[in-house]
PDB file of N, CA and C in Angstrom:
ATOM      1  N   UNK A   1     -29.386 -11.831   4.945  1.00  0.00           N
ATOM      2  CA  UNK A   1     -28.849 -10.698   5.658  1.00  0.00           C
ATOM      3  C   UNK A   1     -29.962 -10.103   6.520  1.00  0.00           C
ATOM      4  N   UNK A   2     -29.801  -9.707   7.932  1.00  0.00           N
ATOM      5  CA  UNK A   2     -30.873  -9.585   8.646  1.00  0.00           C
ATOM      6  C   UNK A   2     -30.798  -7.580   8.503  1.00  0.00           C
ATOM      7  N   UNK A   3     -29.743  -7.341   8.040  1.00  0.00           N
ATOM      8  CA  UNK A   3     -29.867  -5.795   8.418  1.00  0.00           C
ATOM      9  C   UNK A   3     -29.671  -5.057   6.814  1.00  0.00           C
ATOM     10  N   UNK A   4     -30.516  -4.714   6.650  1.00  0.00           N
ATOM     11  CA  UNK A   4     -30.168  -3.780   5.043  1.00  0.00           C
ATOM     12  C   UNK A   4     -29.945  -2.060   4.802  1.00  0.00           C
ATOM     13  N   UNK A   5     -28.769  -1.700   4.498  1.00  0.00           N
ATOM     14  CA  UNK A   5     -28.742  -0.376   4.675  1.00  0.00           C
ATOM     15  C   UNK A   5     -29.749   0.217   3.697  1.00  0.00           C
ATOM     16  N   UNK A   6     -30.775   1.270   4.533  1.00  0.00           N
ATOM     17  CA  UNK A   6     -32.165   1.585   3.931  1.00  0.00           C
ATOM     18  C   UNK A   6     -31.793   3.266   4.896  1.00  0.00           C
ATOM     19  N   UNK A   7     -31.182   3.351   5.814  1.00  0.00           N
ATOM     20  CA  UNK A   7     -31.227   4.094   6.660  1.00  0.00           C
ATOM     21  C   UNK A   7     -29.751   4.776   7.203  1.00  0.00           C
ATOM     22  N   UNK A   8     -29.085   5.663   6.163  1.00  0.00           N
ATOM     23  CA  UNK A   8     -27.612   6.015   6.286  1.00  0.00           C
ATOM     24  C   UNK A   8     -27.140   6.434   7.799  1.00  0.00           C
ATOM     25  N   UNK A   9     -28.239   7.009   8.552  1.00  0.00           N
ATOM     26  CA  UNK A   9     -27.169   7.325  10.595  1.00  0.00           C
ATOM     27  C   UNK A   9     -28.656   7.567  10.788  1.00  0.00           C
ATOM     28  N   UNK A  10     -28.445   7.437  12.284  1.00  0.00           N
ATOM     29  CA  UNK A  10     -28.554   7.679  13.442  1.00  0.00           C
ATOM     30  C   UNK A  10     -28.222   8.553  14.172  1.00  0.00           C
ATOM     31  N   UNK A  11     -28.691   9.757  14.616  1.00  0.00           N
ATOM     32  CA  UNK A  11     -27.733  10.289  16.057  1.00  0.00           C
ATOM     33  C   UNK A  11     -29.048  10.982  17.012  1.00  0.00           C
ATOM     34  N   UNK A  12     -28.429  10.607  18.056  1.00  0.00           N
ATOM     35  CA  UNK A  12     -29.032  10.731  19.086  1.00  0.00           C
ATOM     36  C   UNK A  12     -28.417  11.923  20.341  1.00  0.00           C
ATOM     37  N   UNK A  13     -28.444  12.848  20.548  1.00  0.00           N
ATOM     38  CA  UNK A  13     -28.072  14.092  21.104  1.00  0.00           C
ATOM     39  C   UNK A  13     -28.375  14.635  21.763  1.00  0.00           C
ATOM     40  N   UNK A  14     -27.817  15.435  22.310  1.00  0.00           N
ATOM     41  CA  UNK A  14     -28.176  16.486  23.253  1.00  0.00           C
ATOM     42  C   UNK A  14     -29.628  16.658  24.271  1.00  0.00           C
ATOM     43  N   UNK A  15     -30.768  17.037  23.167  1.00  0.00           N
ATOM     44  CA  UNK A  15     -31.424  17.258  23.793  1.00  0.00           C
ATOM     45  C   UNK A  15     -32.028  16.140  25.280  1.00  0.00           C
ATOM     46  N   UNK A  16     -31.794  14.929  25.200  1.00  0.00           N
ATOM     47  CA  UNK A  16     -31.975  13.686  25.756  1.00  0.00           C
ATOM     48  C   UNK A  16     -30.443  13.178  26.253  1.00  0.00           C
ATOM     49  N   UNK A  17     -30.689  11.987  26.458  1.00  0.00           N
ATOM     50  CA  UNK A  17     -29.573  11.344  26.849  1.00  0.00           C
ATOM     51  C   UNK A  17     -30.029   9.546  26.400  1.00  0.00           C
ATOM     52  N   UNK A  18     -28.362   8.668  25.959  1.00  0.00           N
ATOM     53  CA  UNK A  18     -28.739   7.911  26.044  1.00  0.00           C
ATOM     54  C   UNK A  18     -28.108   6.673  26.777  1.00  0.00           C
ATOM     55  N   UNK A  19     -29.463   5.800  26.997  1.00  0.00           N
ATOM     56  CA  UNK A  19     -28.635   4.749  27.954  1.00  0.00           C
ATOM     57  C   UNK A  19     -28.242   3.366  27.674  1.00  0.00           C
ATOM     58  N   UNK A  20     -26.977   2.733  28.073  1.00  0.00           N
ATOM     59  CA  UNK A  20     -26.223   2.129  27.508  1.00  0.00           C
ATOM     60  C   UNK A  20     -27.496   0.822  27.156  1.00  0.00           C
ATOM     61  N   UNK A  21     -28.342   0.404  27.626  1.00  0.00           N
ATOM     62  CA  UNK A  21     -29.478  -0.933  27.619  1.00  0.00           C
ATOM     63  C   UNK A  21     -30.299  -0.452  26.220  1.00  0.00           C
ATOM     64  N   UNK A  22     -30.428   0.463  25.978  1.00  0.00           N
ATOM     65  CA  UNK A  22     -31.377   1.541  24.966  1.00  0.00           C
ATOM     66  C   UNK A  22     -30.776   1.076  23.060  1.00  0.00           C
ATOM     67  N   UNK A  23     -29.582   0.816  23.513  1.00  0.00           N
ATOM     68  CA  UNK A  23     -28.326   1.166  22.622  1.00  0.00           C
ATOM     69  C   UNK A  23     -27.695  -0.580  21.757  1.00  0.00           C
ATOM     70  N   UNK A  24     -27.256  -1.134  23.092  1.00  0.00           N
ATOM     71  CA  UNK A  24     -26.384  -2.212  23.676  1.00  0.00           C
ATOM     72  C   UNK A  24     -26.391  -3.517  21.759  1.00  0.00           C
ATOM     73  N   UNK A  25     -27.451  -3.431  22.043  1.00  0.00           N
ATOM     74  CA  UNK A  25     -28.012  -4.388  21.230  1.00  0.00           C
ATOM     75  C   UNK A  25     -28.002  -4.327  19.483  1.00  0.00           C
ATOM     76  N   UNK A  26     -28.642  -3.030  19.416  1.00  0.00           N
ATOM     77  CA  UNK A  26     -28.669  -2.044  17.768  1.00  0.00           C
ATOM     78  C   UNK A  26     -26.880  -2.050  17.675  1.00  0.00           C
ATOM     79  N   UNK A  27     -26.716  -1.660  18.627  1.00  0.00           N
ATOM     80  CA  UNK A  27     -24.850  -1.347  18.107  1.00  0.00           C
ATOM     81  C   UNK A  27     -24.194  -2.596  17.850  1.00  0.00           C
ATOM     82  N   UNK A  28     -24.319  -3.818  18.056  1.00  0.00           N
ATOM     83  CA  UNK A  28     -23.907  -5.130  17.622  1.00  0.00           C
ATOM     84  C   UNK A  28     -24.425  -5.079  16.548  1.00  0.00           C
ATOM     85  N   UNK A  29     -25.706  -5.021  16.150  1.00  0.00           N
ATOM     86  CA  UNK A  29     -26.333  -5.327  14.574  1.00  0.00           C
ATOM     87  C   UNK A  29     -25.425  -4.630  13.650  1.00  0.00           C
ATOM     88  N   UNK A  30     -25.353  -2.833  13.958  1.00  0.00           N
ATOM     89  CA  UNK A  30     -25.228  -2.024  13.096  1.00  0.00           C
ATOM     90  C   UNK A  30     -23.609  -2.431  12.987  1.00  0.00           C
ATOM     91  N   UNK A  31     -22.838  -2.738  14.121  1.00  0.00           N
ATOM     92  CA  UNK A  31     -20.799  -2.758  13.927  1.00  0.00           C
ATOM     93  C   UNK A  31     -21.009  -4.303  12.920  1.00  0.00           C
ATOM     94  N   UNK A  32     -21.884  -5.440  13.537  1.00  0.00           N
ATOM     95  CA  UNK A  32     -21.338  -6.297  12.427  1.00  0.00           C
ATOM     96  C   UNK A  32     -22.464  -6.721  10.752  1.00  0.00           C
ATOM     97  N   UNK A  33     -22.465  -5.452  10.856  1.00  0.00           N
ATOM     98  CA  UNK A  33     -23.278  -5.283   9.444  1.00  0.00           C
ATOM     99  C   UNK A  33     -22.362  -4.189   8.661  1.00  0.00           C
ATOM    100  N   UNK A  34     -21.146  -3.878   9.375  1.00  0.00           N
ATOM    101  CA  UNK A  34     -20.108  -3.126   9.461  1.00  0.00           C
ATOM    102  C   UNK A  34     -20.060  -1.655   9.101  1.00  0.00           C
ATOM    103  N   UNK A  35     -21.489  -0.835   9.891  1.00  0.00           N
ATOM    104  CA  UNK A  35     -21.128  -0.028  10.373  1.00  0.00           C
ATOM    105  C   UNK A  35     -20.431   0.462  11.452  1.00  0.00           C
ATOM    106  N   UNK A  36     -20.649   1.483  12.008  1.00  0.00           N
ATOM    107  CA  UNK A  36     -19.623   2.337  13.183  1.00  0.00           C
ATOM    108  C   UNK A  36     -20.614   2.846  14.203  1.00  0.00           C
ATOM    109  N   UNK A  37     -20.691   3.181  15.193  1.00  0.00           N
ATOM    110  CA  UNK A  37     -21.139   3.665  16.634  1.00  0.00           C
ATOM    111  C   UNK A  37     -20.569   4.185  17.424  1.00  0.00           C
ATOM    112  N   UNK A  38     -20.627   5.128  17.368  1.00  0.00           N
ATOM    113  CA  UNK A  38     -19.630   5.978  18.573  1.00  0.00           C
ATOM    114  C   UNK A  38     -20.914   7.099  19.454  1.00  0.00           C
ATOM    115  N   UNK A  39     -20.219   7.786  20.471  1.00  0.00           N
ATOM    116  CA  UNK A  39     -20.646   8.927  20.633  1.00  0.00           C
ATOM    117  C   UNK A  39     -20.003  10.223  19.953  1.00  0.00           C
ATOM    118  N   UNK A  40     -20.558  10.834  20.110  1.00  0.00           N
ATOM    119  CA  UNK A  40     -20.576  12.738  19.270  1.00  0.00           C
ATOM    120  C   UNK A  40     -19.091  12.940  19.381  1.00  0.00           C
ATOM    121  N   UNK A  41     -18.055  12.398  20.212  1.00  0.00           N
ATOM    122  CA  UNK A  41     -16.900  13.088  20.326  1.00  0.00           C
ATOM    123  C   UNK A  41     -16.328  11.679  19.742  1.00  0.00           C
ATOM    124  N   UNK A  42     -16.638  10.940  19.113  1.00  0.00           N
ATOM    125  CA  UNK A  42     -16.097   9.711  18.276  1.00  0.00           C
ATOM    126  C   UNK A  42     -15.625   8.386  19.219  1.00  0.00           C
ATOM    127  N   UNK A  43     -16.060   8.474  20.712  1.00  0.00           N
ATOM    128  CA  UNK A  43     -15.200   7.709  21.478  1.00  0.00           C
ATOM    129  C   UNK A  43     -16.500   6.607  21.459  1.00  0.00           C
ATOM    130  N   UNK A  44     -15.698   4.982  21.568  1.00  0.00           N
ATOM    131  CA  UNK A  44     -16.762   3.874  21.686  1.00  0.00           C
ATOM    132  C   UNK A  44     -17.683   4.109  22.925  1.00  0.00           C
ATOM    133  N   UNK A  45     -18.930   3.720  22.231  1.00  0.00           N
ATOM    134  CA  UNK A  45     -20.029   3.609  23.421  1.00  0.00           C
ATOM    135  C   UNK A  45     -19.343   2.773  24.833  1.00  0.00           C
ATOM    136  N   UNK A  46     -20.258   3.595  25.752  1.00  0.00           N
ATOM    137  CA  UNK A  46     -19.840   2.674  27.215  1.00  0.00           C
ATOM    138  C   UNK A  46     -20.763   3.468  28.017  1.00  0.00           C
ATOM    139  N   UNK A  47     -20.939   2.842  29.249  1.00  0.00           N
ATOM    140  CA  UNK A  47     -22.229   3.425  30.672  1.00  0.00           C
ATOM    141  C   UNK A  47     -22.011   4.644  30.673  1.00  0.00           C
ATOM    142  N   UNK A  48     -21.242   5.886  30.564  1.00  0.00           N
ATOM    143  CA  UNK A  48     -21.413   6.961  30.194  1.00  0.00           C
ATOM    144  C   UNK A  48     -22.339   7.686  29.445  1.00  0.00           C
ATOM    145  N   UNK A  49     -22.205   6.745  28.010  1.00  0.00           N
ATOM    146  CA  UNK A  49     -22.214   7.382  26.723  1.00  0.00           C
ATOM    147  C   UNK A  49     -23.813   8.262  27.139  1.00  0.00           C
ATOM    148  N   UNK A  50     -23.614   9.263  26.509  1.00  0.00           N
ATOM    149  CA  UNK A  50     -24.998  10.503  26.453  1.00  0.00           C
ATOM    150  C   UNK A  50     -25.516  10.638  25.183  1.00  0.00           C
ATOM    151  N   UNK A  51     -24.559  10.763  24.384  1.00  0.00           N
ATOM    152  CA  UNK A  51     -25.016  10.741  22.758  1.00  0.00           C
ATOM    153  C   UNK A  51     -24.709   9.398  21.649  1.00  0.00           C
ATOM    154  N   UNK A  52     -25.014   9.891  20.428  1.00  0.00           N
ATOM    155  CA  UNK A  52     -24.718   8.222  19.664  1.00  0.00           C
ATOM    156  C   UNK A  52     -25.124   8.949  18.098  1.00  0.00           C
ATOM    157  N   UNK A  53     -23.874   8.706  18.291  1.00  0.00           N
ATOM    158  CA  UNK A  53     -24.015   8.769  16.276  1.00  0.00           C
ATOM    159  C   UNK A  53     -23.782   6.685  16.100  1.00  0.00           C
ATOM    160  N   UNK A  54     -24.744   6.662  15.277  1.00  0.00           N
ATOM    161  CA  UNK A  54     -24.792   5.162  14.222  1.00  0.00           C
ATOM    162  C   UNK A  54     -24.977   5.593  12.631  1.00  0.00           C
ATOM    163  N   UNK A  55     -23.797   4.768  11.736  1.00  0.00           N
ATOM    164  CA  UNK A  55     -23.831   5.520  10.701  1.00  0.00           C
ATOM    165  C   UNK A  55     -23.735   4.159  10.219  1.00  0.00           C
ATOM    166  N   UNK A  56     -23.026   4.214   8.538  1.00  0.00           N
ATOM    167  CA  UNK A  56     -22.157   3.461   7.634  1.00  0.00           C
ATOM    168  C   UNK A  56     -20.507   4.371   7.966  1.00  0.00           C
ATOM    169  N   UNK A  57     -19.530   3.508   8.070  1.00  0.00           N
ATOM    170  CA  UNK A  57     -18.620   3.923   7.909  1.00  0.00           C
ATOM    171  C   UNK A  57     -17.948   5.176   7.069  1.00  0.00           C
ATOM    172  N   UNK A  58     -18.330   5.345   5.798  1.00  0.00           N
ATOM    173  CA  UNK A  58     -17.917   6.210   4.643  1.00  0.00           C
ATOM    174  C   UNK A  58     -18.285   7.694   5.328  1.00  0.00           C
ATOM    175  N   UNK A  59     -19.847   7.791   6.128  1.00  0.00           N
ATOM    176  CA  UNK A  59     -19.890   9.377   6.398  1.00  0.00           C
ATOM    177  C   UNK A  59     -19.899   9.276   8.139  1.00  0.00           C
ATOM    178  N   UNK A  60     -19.307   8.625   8.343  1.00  0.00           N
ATOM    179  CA  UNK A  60     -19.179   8.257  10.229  1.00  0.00           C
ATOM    180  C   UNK A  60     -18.333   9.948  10.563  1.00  0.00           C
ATOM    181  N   UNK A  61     -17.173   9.397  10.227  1.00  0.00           N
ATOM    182  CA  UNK A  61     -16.166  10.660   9.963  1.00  0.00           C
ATOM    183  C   UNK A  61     -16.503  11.485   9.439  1.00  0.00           C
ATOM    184  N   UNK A  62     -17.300  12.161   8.655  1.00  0.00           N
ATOM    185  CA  UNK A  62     -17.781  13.619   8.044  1.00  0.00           C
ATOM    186  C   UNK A  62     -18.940  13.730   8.687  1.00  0.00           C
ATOM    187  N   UNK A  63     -19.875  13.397   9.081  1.00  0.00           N
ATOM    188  CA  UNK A  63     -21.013  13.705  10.251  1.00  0.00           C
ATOM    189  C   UNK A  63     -20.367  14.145  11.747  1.00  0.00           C
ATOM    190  N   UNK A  64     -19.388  13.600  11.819  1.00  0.00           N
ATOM    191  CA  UNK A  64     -18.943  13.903  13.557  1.00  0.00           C
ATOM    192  C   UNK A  64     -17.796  14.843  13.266  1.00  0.00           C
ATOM    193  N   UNK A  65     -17.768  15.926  12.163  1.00  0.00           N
ATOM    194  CA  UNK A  65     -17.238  17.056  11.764  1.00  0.00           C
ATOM    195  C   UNK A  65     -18.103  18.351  12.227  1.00  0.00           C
ATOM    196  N   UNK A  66     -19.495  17.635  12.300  1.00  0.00           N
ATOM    197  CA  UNK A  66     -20.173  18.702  13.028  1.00  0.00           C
ATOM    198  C   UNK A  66     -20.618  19.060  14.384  1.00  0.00           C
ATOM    199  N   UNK A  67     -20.167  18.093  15.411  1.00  0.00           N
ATOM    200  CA  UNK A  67     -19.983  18.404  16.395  1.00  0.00           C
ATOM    201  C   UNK A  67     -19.006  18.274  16.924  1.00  0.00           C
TER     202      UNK A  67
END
């Protein structure tokens, strides 16, 4: 297994921005190691995206309760 959960999320916010090349790559590892990736308002990453929650599935949904 190349990815071991050691590290429950990720998020990346506000104060910065992020860009889709920055991202692109970690978010394949983390979805098929079968976590989740979204931005702050839960919608899939794309050339937009500004923010980035990366989690495990179980607290994907209760972390993006707070913004």
């Amino acid at each position: 297994m190349a990815l071991k959960t050691s590290l429950t999320s990720y998020l990346f916010g506000p104060e910065g921005y992020v860009n889709l090349w920055d991202i692109a790559a970690v978010s394949i590892i983390v979805e098929e190691a079968g976590g989740k990736v979204t931005d702050l308002d839960g919608k899939p990453i794309g050339r937009q995206t500004k923010t980035l929650l990366s989690t495990n599935r179980a607290l994907h949904s209760q972390i993006l309760k707070y913004f």
